[in-house]
PDB file of N, CA and C in Angstrom:
ATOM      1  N   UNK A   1     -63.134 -51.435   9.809  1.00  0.00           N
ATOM      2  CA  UNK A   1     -62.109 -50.416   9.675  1.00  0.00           C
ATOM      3  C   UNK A   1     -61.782 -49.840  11.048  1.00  0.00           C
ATOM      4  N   UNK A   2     -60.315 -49.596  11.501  1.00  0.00           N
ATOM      5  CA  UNK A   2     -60.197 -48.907  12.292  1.00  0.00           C
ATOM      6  C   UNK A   2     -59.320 -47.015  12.079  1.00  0.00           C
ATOM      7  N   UNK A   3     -58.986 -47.121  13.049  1.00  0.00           N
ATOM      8  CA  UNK A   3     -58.260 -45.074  12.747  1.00  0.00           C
ATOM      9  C   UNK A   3     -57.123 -45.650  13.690  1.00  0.00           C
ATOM     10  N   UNK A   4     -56.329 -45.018  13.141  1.00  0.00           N
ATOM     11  CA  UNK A   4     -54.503 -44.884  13.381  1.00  0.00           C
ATOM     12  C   UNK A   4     -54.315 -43.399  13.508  1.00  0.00           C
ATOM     13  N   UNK A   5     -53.311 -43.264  14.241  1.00  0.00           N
ATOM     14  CA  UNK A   5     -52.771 -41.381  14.239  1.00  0.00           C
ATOM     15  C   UNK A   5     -51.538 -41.778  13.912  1.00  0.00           C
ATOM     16  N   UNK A   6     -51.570 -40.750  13.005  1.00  0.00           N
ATOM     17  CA  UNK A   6     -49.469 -40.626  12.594  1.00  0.00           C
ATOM     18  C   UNK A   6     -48.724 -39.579  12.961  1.00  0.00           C
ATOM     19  N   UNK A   7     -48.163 -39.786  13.661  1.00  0.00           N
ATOM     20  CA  UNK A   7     -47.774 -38.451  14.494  1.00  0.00           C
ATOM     21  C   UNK A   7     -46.116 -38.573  14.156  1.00  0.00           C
ATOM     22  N   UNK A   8     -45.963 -36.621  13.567  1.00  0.00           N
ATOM     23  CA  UNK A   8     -44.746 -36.786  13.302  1.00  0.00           C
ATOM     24  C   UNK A   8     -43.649 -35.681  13.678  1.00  0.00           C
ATOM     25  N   UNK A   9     -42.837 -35.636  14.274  1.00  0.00           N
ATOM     26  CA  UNK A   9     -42.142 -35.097  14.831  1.00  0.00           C
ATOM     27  C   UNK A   9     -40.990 -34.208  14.338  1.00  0.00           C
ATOM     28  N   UNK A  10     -40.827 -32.806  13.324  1.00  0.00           N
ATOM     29  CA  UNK A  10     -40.453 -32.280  12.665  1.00  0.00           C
ATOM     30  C   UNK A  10     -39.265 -31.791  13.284  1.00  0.00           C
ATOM     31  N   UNK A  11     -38.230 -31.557  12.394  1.00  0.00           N
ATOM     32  CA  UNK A  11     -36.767 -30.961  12.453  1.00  0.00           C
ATOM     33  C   UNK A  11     -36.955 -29.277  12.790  1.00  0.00           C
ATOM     34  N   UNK A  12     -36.142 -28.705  13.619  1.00  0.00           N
ATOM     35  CA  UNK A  12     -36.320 -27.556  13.998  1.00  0.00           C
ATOM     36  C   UNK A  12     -36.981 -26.127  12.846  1.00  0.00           C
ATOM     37  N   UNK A  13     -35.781 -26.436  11.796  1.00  0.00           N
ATOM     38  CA  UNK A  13     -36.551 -25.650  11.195  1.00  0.00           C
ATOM     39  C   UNK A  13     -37.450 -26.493   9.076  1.00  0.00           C
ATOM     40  N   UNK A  14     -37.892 -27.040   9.709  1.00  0.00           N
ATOM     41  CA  UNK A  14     -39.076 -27.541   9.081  1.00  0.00           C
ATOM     42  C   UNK A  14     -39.775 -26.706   8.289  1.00  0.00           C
ATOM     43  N   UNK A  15     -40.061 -25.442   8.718  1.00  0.00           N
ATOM     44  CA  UNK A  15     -41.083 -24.542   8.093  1.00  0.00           C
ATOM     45  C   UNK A  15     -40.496 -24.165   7.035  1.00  0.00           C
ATOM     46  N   UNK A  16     -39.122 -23.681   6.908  1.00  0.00           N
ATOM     47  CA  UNK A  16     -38.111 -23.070   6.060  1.00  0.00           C
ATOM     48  C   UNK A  16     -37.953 -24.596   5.242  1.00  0.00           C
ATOM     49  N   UNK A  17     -37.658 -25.772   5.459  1.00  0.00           N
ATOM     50  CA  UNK A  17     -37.464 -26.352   4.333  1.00  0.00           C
ATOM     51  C   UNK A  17     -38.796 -26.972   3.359  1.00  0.00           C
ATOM     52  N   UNK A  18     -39.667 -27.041   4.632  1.00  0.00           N
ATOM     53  CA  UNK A  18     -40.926 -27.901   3.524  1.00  0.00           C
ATOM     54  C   UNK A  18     -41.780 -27.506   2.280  1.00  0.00           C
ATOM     55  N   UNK A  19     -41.090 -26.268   1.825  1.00  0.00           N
ATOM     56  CA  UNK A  19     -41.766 -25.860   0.558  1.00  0.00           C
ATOM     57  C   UNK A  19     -41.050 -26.590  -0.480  1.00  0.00           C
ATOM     58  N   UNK A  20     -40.241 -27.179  -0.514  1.00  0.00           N
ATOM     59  CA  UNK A  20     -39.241 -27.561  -1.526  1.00  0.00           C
ATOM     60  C   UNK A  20     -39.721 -29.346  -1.724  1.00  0.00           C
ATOM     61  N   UNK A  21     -40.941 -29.513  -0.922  1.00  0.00           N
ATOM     62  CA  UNK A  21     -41.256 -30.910  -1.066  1.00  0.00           C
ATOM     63  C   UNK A  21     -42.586 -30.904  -0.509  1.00  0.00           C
ATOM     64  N   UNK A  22     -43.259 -29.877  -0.375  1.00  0.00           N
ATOM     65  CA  UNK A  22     -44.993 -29.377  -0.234  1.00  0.00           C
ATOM     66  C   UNK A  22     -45.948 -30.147  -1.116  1.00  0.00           C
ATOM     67  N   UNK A  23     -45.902 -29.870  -2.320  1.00  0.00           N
ATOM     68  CA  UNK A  23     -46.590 -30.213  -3.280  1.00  0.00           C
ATOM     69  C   UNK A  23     -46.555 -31.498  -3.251  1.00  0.00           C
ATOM     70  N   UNK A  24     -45.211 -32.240  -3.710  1.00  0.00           N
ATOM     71  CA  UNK A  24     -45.359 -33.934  -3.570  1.00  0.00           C
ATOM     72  C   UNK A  24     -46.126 -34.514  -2.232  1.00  0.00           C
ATOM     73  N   UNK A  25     -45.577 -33.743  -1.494  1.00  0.00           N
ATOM     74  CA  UNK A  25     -46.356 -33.880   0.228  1.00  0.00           C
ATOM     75  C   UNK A  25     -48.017 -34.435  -0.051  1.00  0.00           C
ATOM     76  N   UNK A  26     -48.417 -33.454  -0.453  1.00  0.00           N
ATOM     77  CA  UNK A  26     -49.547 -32.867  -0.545  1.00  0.00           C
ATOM     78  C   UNK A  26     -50.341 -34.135  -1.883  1.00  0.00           C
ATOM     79  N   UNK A  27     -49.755 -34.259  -2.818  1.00  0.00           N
ATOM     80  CA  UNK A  27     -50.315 -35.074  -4.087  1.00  0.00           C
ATOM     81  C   UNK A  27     -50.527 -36.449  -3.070  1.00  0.00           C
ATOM     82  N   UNK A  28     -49.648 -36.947  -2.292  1.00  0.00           N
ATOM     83  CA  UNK A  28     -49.595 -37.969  -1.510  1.00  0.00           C
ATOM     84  C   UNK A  28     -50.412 -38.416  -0.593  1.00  0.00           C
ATOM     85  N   UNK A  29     -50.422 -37.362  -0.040  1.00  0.00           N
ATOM     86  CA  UNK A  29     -51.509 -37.301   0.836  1.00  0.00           C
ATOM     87  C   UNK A  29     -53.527 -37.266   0.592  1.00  0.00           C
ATOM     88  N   UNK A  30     -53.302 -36.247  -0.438  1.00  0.00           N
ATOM     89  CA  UNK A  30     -55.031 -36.575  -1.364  1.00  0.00           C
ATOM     90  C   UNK A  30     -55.025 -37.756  -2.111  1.00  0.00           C
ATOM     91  N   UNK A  31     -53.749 -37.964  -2.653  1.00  0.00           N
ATOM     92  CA  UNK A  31     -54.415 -39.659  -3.080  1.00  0.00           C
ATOM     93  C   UNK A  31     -54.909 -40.404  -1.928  1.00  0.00           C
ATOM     94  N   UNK A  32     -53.926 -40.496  -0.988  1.00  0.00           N
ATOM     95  CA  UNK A  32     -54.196 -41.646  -0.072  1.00  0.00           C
ATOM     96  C   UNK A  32     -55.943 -41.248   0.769  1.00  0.00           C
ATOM     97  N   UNK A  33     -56.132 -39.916   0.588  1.00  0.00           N
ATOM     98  CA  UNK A  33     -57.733 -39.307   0.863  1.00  0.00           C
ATOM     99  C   UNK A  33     -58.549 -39.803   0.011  1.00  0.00           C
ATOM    100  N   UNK A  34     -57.919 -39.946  -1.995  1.00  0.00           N
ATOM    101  CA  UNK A  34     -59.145 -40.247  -2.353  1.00  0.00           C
ATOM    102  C   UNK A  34     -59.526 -41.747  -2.589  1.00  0.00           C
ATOM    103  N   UNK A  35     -58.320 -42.212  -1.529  1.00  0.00           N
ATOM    104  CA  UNK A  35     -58.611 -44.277  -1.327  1.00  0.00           C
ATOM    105  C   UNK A  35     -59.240 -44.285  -0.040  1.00  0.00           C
ATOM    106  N   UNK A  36     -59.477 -43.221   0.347  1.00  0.00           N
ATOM    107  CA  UNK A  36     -60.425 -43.737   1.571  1.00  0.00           C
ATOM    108  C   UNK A  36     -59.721 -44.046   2.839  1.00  0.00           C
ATOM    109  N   UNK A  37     -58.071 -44.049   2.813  1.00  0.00           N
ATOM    110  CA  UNK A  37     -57.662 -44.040   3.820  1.00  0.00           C
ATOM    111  C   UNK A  37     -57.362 -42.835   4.656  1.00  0.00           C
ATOM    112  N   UNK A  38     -56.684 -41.377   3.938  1.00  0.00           N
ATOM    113  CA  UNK A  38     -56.653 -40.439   5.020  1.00  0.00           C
ATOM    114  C   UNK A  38     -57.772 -39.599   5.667  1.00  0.00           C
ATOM    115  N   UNK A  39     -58.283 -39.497   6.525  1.00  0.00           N
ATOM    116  CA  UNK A  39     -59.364 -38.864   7.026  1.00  0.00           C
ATOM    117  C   UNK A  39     -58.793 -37.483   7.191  1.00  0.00           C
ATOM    118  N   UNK A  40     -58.024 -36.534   8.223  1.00  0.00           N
ATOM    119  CA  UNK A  40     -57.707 -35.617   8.153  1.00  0.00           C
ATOM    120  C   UNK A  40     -55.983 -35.382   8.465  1.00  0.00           C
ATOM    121  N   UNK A  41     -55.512 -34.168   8.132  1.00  0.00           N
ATOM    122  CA  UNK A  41     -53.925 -34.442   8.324  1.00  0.00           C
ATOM    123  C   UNK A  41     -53.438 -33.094   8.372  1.00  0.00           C
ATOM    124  N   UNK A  42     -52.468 -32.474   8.733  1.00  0.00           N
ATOM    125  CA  UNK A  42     -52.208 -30.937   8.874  1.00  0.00           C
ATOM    126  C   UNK A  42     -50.995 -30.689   9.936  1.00  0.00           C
ATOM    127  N   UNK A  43     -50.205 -29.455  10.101  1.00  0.00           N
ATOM    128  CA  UNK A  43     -49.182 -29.263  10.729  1.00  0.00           C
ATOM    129  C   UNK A  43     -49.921 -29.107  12.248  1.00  0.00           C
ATOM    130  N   UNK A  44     -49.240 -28.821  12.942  1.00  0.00           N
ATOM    131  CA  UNK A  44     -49.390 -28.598  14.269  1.00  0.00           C
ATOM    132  C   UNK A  44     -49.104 -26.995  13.948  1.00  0.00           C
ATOM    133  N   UNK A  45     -49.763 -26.278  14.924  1.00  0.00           N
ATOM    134  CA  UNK A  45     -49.308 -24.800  15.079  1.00  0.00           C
ATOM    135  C   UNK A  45     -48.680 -24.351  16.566  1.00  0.00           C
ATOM    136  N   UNK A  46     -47.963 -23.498  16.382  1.00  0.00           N
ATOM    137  CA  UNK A  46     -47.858 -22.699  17.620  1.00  0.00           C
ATOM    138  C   UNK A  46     -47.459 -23.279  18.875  1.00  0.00           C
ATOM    139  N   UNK A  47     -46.430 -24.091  18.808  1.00  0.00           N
ATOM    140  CA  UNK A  47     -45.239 -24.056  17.844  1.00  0.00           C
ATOM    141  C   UNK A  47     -45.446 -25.346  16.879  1.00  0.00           C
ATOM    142  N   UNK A  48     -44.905 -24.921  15.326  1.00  0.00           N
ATOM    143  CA  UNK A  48     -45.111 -25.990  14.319  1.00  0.00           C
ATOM    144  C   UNK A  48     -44.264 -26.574  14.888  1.00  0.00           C
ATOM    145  N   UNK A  49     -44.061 -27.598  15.869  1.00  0.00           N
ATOM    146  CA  UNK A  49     -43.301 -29.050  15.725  1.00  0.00           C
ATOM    147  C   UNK A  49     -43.517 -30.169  15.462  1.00  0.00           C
ATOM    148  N   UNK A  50     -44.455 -30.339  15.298  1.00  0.00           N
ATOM    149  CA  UNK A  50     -45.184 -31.560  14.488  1.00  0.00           C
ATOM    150  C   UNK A  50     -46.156 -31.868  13.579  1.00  0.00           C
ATOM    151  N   UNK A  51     -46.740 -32.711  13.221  1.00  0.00           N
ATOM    152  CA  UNK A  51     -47.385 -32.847  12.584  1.00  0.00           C
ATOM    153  C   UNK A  51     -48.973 -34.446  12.880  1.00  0.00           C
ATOM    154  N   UNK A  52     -49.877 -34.279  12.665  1.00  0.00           N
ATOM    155  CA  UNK A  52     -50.986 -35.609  12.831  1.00  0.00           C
ATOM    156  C   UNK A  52     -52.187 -36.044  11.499  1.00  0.00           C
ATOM    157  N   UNK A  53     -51.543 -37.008  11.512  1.00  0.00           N
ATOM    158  CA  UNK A  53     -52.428 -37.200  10.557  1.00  0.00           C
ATOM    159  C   UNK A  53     -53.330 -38.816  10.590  1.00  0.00           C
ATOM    160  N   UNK A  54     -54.920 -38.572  10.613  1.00  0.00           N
ATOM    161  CA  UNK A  54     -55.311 -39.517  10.729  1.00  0.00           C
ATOM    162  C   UNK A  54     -56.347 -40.580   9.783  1.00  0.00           C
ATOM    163  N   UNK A  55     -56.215 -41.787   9.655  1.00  0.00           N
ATOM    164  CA  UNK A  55     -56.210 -42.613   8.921  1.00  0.00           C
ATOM    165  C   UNK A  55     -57.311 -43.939   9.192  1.00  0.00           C
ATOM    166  N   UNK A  56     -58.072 -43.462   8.520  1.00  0.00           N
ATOM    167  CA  UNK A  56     -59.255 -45.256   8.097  1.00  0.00           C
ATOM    168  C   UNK A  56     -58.386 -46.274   7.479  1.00  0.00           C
ATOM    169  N   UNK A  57     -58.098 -47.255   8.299  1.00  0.00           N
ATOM    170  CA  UNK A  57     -57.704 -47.997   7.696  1.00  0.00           C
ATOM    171  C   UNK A  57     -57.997 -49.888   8.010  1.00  0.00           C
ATOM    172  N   UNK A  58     -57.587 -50.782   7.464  1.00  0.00           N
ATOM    173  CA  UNK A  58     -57.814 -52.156   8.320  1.00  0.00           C
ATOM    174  C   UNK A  58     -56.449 -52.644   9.140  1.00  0.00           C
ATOM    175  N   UNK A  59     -55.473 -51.677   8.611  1.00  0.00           N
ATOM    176  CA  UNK A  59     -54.310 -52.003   9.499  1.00  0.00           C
ATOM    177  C   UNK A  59     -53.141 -51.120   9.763  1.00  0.00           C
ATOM    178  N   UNK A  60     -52.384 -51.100  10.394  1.00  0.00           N
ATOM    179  CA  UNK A  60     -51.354 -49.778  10.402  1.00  0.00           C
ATOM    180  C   UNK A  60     -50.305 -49.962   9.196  1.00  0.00           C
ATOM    181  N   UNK A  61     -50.441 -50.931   8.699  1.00  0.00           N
ATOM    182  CA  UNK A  61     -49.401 -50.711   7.727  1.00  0.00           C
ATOM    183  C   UNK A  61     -49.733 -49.932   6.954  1.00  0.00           C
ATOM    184  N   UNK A  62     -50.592 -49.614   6.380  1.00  0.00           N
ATOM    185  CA  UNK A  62     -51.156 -48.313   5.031  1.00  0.00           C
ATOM    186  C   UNK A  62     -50.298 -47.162   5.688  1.00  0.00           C
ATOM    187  N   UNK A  63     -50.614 -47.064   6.895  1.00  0.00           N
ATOM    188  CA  UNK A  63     -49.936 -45.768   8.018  1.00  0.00           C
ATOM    189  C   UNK A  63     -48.556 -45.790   7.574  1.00  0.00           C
ATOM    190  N   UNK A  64     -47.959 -47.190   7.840  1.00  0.00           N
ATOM    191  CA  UNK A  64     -46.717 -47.491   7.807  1.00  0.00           C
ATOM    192  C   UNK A  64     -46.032 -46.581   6.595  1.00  0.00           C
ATOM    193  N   UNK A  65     -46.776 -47.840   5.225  1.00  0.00           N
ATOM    194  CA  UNK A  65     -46.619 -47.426   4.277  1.00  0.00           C
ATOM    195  C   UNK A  65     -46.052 -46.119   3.759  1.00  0.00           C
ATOM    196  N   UNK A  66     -47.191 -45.156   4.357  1.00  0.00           N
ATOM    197  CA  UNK A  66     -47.489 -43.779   3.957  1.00  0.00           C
ATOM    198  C   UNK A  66     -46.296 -42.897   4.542  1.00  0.00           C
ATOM    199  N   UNK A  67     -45.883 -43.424   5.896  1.00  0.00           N
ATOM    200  CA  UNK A  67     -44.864 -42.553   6.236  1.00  0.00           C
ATOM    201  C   UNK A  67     -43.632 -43.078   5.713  1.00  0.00           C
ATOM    202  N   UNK A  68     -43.719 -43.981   5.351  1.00  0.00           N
ATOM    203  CA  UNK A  68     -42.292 -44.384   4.913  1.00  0.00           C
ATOM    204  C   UNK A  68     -42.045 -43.799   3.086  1.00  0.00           C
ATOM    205  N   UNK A  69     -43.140 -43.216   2.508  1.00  0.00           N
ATOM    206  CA  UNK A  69     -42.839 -42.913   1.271  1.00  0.00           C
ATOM    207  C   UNK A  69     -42.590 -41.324   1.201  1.00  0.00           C
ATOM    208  N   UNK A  70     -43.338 -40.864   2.226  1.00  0.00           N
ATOM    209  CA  UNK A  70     -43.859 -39.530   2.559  1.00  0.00           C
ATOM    210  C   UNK A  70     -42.457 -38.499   2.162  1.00  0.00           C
ATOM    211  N   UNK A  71     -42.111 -37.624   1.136  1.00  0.00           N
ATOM    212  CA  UNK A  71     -40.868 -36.811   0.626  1.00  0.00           C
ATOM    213  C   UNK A  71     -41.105 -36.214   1.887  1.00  0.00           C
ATOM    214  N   UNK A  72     -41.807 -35.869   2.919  1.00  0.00           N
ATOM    215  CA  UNK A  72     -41.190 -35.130   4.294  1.00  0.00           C
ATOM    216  C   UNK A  72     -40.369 -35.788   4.742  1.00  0.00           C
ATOM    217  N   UNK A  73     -40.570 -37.021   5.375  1.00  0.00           N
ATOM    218  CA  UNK A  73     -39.458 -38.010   5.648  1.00  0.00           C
ATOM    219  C   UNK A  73     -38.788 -38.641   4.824  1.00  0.00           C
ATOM    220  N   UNK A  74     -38.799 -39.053   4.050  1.00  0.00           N
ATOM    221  CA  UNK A  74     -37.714 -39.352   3.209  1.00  0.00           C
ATOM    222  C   UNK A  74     -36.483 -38.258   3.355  1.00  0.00           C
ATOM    223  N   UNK A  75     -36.656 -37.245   3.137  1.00  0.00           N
ATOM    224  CA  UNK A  75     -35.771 -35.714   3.052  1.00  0.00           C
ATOM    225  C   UNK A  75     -35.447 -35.244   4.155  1.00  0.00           C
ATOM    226  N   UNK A  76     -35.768 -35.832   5.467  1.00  0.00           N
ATOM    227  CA  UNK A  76     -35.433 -35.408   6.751  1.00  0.00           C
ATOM    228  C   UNK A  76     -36.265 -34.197   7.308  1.00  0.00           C
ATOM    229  N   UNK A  77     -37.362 -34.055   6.870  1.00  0.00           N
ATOM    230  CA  UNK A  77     -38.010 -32.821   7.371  1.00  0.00           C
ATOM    231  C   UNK A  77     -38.656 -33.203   8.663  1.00  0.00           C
ATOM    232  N   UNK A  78     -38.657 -34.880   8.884  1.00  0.00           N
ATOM    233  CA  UNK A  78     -39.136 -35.487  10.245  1.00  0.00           C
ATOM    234  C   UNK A  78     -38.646 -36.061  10.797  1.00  0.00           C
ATOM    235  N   UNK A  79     -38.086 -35.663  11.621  1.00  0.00           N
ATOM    236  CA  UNK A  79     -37.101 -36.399  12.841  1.00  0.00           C
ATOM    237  C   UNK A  79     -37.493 -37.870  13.265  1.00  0.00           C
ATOM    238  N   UNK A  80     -38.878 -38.207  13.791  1.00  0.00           N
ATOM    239  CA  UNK A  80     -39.255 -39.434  14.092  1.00  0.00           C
ATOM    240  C   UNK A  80     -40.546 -38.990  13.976  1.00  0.00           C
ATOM    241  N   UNK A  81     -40.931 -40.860  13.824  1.00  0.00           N
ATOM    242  CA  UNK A  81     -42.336 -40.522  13.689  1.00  0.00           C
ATOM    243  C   UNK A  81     -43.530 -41.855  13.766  1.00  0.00           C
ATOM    244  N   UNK A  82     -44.551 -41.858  14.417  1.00  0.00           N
ATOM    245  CA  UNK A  82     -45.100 -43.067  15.004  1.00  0.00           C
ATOM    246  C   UNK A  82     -46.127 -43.381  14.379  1.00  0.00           C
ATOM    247  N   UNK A  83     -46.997 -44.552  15.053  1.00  0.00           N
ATOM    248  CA  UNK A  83     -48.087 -44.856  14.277  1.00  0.00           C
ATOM    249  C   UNK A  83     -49.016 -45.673  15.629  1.00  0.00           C
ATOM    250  N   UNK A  84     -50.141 -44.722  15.823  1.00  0.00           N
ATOM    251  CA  UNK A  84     -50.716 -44.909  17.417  1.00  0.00           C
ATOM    252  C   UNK A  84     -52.456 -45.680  16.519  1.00  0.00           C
ATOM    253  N   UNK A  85     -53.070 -46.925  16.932  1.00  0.00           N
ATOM    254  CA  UNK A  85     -54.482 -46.899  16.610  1.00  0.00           C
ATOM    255  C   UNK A  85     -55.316 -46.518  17.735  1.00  0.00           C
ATOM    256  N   UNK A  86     -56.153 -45.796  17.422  1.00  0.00           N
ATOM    257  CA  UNK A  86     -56.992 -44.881  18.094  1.00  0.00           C
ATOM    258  C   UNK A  86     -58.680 -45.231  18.041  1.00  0.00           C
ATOM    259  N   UNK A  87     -58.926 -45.934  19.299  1.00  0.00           N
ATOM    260  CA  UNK A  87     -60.458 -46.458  19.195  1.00  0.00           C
ATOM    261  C   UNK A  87     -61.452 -45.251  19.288  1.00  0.00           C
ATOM    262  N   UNK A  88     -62.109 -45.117  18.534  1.00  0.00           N
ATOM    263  CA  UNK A  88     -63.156 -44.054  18.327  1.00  0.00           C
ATOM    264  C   UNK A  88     -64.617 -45.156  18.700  1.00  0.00           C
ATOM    265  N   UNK A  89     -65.009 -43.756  19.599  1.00  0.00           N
ATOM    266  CA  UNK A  89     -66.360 -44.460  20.441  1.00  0.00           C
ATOM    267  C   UNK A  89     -67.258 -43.199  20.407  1.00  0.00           C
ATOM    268  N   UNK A  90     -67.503 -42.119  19.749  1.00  0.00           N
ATOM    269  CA  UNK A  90     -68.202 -40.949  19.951  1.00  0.00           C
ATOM    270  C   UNK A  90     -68.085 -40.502  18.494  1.00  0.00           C
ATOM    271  N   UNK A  91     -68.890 -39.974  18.270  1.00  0.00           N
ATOM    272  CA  UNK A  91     -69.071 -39.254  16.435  1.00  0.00           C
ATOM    273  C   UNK A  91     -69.619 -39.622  15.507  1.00  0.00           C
ATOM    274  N   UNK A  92     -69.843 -39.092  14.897  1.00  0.00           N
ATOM    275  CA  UNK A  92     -70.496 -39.716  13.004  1.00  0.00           C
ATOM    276  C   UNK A  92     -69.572 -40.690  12.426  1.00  0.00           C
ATOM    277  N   UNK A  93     -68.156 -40.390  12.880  1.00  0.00           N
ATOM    278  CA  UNK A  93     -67.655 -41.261  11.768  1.00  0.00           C
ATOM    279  C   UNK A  93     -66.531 -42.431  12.912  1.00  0.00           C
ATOM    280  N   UNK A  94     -66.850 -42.486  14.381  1.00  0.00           N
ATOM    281  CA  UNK A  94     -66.548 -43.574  15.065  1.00  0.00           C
ATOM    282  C   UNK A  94     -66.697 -44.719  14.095  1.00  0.00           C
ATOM    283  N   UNK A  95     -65.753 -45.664  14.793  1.00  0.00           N
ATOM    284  CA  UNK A  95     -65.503 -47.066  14.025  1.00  0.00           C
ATOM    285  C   UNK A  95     -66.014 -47.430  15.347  1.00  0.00           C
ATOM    286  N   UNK A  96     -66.140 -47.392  16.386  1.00  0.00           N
ATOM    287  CA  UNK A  96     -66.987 -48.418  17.365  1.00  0.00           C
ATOM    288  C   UNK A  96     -67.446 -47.329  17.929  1.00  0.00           C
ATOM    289  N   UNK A  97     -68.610 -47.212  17.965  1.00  0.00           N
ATOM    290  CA  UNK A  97     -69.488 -46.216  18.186  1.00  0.00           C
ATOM    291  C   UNK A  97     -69.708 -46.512  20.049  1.00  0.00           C
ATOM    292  N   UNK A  98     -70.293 -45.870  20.632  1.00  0.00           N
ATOM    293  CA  UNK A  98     -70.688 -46.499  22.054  1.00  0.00           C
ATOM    294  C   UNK A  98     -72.068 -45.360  22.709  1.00  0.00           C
ATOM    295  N   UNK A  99     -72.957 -45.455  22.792  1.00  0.00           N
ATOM    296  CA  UNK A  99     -74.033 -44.649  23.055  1.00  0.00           C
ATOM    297  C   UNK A  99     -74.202 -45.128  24.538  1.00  0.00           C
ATOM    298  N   UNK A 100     -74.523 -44.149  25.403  1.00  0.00           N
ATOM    299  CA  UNK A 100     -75.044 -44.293  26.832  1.00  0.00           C
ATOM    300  C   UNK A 100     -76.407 -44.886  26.590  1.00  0.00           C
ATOM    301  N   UNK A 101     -76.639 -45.766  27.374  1.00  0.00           N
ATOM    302  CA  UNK A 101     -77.707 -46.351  27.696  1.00  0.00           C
ATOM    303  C   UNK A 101     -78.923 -45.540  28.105  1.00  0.00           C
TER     304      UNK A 101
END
């Protein structure tokens, strides 16, 4: 398994529209948590312009997938939005762990 970041890049005023598609947001997102693919995910603060969310997965398409169904984007609440894999070498839950000798 590796980790992907989904990084997403929200419409100015974002905050004001995303209650109207929160919940589906949200159902979407704990499923894809309780398959084992989302690890953690949440707005950006201060200033909310974006958003990251990151992902166990064996390939970026699940990532893909996910943003492409996601009622934030679908509805325009995200301007653009990427899909970065991210080698983890430090932590409990590293996918390639790397310890100093």
């Amino acid at each position: 398994m590796k980790h992907f970041i989904l990084f997403y890049d929200v419409v100015p005023d974002y905050v004001e529209r995303r209650a109207a598609f929160r919940a589906e947001h949200l159902e979407k997102a704990w499923a894809s948590h309780d398959r084992g693919e989302l690890v953690l995910g949440g707005a950006l603060a201060d200033p909310p312009d974006g958003a990251v969310l990151i992902f166990k997965a064996d390939s970026p398409d699940v990532v893909r997938r996910f943003a492409e169904a996601d009622p934030y984007v679908v509805n325009g609440l995200v301007a653009s939005w990427r899909v970065r894999e991210w080698t983890t070498v430090a932590g409990a839950l590293a996918a390639t762990p790397v310890r100093p000798a």
